[in-house]
Each structure stands twice: as C-alpha cells, then as structure tokens.
N, C-alpha and C. Protein backbone atom coordinates (compact mmCIF):
# COMPACT_ATOMS: atom_id res chain seq x y z
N UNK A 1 103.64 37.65 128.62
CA UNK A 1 104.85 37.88 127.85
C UNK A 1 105.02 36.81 126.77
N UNK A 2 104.76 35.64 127.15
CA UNK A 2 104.94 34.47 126.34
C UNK A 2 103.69 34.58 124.78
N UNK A 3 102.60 34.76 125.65
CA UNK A 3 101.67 34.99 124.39
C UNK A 3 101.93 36.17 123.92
N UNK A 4 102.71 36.90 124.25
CA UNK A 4 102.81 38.17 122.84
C UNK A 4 104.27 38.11 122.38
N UNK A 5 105.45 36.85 122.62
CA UNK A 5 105.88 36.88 121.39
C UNK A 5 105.57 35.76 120.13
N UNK A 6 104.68 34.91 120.98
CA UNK A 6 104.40 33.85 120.10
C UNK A 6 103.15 34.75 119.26
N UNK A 7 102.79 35.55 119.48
CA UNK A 7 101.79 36.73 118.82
C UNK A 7 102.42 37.27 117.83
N UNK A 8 103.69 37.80 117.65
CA UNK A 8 104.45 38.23 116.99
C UNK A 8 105.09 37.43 116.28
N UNK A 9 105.70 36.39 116.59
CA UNK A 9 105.97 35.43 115.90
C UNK A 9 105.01 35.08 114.81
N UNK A 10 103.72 34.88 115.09
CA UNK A 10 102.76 34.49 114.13
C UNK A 10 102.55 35.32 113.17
N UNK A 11 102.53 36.77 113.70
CA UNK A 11 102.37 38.09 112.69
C UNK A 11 103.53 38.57 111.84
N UNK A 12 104.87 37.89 111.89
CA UNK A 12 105.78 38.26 111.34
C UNK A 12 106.04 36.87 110.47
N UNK A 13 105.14 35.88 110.69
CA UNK A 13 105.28 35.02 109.59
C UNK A 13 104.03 35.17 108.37
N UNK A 14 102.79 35.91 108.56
CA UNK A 14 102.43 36.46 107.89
C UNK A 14 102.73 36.93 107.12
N UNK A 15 103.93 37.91 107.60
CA UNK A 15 104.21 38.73 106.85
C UNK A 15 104.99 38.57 105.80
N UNK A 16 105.97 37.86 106.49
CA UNK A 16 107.10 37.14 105.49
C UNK A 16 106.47 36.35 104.72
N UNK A 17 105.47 35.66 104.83
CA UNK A 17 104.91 35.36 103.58
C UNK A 17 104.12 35.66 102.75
N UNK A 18 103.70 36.63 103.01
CA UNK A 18 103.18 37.82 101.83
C UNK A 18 103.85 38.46 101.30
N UNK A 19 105.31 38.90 101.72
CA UNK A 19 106.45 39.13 100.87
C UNK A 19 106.70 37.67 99.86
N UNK A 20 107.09 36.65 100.20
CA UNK A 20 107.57 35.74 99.39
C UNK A 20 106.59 35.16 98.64
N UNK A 21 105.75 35.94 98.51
CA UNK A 21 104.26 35.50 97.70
C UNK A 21 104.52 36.68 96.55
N UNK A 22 105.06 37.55 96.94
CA UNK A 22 105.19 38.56 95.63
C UNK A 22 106.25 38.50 95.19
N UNK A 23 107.06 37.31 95.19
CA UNK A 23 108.36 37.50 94.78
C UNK A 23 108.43 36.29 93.62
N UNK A 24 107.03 35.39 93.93
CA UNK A 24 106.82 34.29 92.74
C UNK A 24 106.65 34.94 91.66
N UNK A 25 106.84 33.68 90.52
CA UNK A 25 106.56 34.08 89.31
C UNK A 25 104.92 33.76 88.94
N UNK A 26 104.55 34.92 88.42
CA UNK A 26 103.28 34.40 88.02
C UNK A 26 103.07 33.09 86.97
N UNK A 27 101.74 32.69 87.32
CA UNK A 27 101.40 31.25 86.70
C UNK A 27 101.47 31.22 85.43
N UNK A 28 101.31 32.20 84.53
CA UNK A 28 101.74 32.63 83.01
C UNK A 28 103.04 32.59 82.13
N UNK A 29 103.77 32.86 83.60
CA UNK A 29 105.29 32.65 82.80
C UNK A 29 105.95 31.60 83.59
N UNK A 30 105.02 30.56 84.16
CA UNK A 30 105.50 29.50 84.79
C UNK A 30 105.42 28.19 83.07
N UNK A 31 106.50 28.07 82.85
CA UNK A 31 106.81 26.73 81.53
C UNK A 31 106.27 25.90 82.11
N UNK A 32 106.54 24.97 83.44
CA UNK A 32 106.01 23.75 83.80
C UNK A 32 104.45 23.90 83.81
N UNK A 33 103.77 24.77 83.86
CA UNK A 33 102.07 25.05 84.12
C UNK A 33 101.79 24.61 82.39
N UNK A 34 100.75 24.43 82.59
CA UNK A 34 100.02 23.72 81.05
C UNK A 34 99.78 25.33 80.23
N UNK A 35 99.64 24.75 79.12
CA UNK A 35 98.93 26.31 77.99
C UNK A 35 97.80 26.86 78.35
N UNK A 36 96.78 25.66 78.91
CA UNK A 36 95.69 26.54 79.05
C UNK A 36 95.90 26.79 80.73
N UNK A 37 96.28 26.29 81.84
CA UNK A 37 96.53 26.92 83.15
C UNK A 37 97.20 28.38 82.86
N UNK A 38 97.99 28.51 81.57
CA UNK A 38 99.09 29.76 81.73
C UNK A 38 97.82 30.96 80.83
N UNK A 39 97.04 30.38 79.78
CA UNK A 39 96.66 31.19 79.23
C UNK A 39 95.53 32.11 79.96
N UNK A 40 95.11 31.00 80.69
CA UNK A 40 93.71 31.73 81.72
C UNK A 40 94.05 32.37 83.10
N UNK A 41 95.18 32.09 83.57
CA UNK A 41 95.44 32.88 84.10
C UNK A 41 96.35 34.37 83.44
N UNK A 42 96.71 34.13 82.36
CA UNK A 42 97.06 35.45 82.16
C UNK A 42 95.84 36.76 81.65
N UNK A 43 95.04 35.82 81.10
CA UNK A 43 92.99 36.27 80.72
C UNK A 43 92.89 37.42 81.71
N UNK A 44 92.93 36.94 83.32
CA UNK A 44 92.43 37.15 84.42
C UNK A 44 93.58 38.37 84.65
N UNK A 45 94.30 38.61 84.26
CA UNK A 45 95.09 39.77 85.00
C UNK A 45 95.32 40.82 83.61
N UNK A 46 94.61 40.51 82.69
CA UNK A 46 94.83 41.45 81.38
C UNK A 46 93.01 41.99 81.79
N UNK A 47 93.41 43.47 81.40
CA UNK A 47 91.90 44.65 81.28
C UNK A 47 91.53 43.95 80.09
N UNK A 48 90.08 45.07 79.73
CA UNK A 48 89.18 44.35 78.78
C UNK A 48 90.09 45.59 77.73
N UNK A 49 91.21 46.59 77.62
CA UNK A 49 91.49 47.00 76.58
C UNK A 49 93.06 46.52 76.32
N UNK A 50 93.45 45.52 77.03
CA UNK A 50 94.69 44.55 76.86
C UNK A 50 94.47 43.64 76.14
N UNK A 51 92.87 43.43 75.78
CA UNK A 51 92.44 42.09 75.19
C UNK A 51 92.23 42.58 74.08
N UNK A 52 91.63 43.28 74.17
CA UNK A 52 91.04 44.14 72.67
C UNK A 52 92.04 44.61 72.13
N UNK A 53 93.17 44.96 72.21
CA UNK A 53 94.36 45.40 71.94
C UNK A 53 94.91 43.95 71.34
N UNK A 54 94.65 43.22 71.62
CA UNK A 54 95.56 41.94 71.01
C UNK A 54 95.25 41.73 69.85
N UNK A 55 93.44 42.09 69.34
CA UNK A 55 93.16 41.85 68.30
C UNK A 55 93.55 43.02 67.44
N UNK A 56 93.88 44.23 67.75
CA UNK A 56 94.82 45.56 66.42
C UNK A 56 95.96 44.86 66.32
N UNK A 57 95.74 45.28 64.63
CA UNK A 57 97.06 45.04 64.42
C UNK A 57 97.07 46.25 63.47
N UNK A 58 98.16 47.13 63.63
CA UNK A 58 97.83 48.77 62.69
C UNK A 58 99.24 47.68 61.84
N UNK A 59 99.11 48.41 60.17
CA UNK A 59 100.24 48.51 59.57
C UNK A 59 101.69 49.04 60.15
N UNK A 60 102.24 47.98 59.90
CA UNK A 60 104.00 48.13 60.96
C UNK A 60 104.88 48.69 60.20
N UNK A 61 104.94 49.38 58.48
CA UNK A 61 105.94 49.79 58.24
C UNK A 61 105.51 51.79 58.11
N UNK A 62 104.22 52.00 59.12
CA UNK A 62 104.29 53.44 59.33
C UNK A 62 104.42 53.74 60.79
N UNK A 63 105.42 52.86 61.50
CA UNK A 63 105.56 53.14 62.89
C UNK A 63 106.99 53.55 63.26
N UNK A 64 107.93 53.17 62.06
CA UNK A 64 109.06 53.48 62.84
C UNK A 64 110.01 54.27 60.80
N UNK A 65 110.73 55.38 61.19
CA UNK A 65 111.85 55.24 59.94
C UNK A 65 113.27 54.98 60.40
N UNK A 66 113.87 54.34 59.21
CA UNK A 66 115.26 53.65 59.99
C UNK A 66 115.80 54.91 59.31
N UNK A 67 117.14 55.30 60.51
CA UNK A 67 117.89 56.82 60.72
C UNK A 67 119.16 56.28 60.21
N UNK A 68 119.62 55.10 59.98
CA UNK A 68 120.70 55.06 60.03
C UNK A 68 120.70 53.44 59.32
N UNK A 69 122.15 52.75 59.33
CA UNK A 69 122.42 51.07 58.66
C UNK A 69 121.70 50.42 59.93
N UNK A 70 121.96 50.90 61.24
CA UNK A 70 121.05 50.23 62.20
C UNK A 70 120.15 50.80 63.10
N UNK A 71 119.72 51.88 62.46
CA UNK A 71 119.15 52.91 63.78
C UNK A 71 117.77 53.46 63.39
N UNK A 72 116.81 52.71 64.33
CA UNK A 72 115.00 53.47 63.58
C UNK A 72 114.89 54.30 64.87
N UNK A 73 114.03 54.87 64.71
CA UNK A 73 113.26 56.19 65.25
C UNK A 73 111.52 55.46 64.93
N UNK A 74 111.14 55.86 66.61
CA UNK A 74 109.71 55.26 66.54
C UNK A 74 109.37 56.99 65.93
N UNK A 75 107.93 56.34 64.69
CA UNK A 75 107.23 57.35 64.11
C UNK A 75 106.52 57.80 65.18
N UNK A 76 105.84 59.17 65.12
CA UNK A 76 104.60 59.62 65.40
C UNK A 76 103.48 58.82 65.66
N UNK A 77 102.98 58.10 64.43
CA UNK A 77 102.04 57.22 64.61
C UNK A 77 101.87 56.49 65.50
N UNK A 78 103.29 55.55 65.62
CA UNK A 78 103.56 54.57 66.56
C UNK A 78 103.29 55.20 68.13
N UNK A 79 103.77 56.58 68.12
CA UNK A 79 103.87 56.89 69.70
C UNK A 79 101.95 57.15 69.82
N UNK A 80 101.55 57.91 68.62
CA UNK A 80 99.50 57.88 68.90
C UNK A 80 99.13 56.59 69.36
N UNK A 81 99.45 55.35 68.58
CA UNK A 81 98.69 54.44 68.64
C UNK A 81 98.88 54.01 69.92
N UNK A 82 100.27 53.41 70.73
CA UNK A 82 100.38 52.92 72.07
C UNK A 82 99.54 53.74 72.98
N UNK A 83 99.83 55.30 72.55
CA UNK A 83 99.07 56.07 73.86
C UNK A 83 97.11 55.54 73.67
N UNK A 84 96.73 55.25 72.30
CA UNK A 84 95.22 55.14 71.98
C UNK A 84 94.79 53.63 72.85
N UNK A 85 95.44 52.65 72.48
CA UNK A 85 95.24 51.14 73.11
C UNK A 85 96.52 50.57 72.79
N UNK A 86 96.55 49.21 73.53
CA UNK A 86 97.72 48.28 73.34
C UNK A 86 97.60 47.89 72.07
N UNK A 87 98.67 47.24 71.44
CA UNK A 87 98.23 46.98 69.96
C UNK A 87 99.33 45.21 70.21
N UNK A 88 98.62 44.42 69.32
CA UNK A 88 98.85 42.97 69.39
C UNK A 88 99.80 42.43 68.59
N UNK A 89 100.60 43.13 67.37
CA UNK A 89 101.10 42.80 66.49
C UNK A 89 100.89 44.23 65.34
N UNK A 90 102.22 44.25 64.99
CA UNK A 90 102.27 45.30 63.65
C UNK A 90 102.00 44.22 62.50
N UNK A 91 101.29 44.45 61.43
CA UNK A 91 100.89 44.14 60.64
C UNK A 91 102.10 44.83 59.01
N UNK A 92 102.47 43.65 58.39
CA UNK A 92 103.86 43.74 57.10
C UNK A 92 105.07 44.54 57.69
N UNK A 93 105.45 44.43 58.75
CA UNK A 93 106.59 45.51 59.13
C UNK A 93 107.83 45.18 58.31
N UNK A 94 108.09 43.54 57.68
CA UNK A 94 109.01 43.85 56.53
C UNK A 94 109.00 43.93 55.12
N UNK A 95 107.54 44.79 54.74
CA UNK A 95 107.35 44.74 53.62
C UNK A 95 108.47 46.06 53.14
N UNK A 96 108.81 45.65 51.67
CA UNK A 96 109.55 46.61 50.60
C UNK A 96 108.71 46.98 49.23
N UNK A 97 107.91 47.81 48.80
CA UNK A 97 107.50 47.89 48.11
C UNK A 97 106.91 49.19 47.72
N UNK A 98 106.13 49.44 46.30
CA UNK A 98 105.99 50.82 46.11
C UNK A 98 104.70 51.50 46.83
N UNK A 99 103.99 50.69 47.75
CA UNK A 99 102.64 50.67 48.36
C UNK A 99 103.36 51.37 49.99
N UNK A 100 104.14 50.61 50.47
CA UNK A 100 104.33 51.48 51.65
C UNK A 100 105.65 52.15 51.69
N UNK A 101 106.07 52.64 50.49
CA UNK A 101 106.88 53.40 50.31
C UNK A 101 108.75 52.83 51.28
N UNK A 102 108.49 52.01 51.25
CA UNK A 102 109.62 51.17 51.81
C UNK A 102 110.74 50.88 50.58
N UNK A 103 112.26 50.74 50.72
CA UNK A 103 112.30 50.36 49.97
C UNK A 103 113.50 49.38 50.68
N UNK A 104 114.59 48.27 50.50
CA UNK A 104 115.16 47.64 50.99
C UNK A 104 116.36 47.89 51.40
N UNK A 105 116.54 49.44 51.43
CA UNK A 105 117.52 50.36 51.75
C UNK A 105 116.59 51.31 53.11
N UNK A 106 115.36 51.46 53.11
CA UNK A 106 114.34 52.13 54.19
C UNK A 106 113.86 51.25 54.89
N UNK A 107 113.70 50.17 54.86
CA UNK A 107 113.15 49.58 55.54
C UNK A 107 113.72 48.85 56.51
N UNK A 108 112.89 47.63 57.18
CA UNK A 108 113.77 46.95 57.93
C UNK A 108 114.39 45.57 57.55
N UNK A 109 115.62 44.95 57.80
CA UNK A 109 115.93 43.49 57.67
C UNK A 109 115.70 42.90 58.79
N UNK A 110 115.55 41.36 58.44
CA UNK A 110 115.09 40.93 59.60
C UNK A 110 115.83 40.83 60.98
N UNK A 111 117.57 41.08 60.50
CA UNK A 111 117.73 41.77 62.37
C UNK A 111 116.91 42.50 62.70
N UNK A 112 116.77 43.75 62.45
CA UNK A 112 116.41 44.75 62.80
C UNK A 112 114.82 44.43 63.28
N UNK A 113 114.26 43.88 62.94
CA UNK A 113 112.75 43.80 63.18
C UNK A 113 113.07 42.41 63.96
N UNK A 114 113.72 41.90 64.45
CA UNK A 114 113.85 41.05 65.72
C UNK A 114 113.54 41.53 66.90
C-alpha cells in the first residue's frame, strides 16, 4: 500500500511538471536570455518555409485598400500570398505616388500602418 502511493505520488509529480513546463515562456521571448540564446532558439522551432519566408518581402501597398478615414480591407493578393508562404516584411507600404497608384488620401498614414 505504501509503495503504491509513494508510486503515485511520484507519477503525479511528473505530471505536474510537464504541465508547468508548458506553461513557460519560451527562450525567445525570454528579455533576460541573450540575442543570440533567443535567436537560436527561435531558428530551432521555425520550419525551413518560416525561414524562407523571412527573406519575401512582396510590395506592401498591393495588399490592403483603405475603405474608409480608418478602415483597410486586406487585398486579394495579400490573402494569396500568406496562404503561398510566410512573408517577412511588406516592402514601401507607405509609399504615395504615381507608380503604386497610392495617393495620400488612398493610402496609409503612419497610424494606420502601425
């Protein structure tokens, strides 16, 4: 009797600490951990198309049109590209000009692209 609750005892501290093991923060978004402890461990839990994704950067002012003084609507494009790979950064998302048809009334200010 004695060895099977100290049996249980042992197996229910297992357990509880494999719960409180998933309840840490990973080492990546730990501030006190160094840049490169945070960066390599985040390496290690990103796929090889999370990585590759960091390096796209598609043009950012054909992903979204603003509907309103504060209101965009993700484009088409934008919804292809997330579904194609991760993408790392939009590339000029506050450009105004006659090239991406933006103009400083269409486009975004920098609230908005916060």
């Amino acid at each position: 009797m004695r060895f099977r609750i100290v049996l249980t005892i042992i197996a229910f501290s297992f357990v509880f600490r494999g719960i409180a093991q998933s309840f840490e923060k990973p080492l990546y978004k730990n501030t006190n951990a160094s840049i490169e402890c945070r960066v390599n461990d985040l390496l290690t839990k990103m796929t090889l198309t999370e990585k590759v994704g960091q390096l796209c950067c598609p043009l950012g002012w054909e992903m979204y049109t603003k509907t309103g003084e504060n209101n965009i609507q993700l484009s088409e494009k934008f919804i292809e590209q997330m579904d194609q790979m991760p993408v790392g950064a939009f590339w000029a998302t506050l450009r105004a000009d006659p090239w991406t048809k933006k103009t400083l009334k269409t486009g975004l200010n920098p609230e908005l692209a916060a």
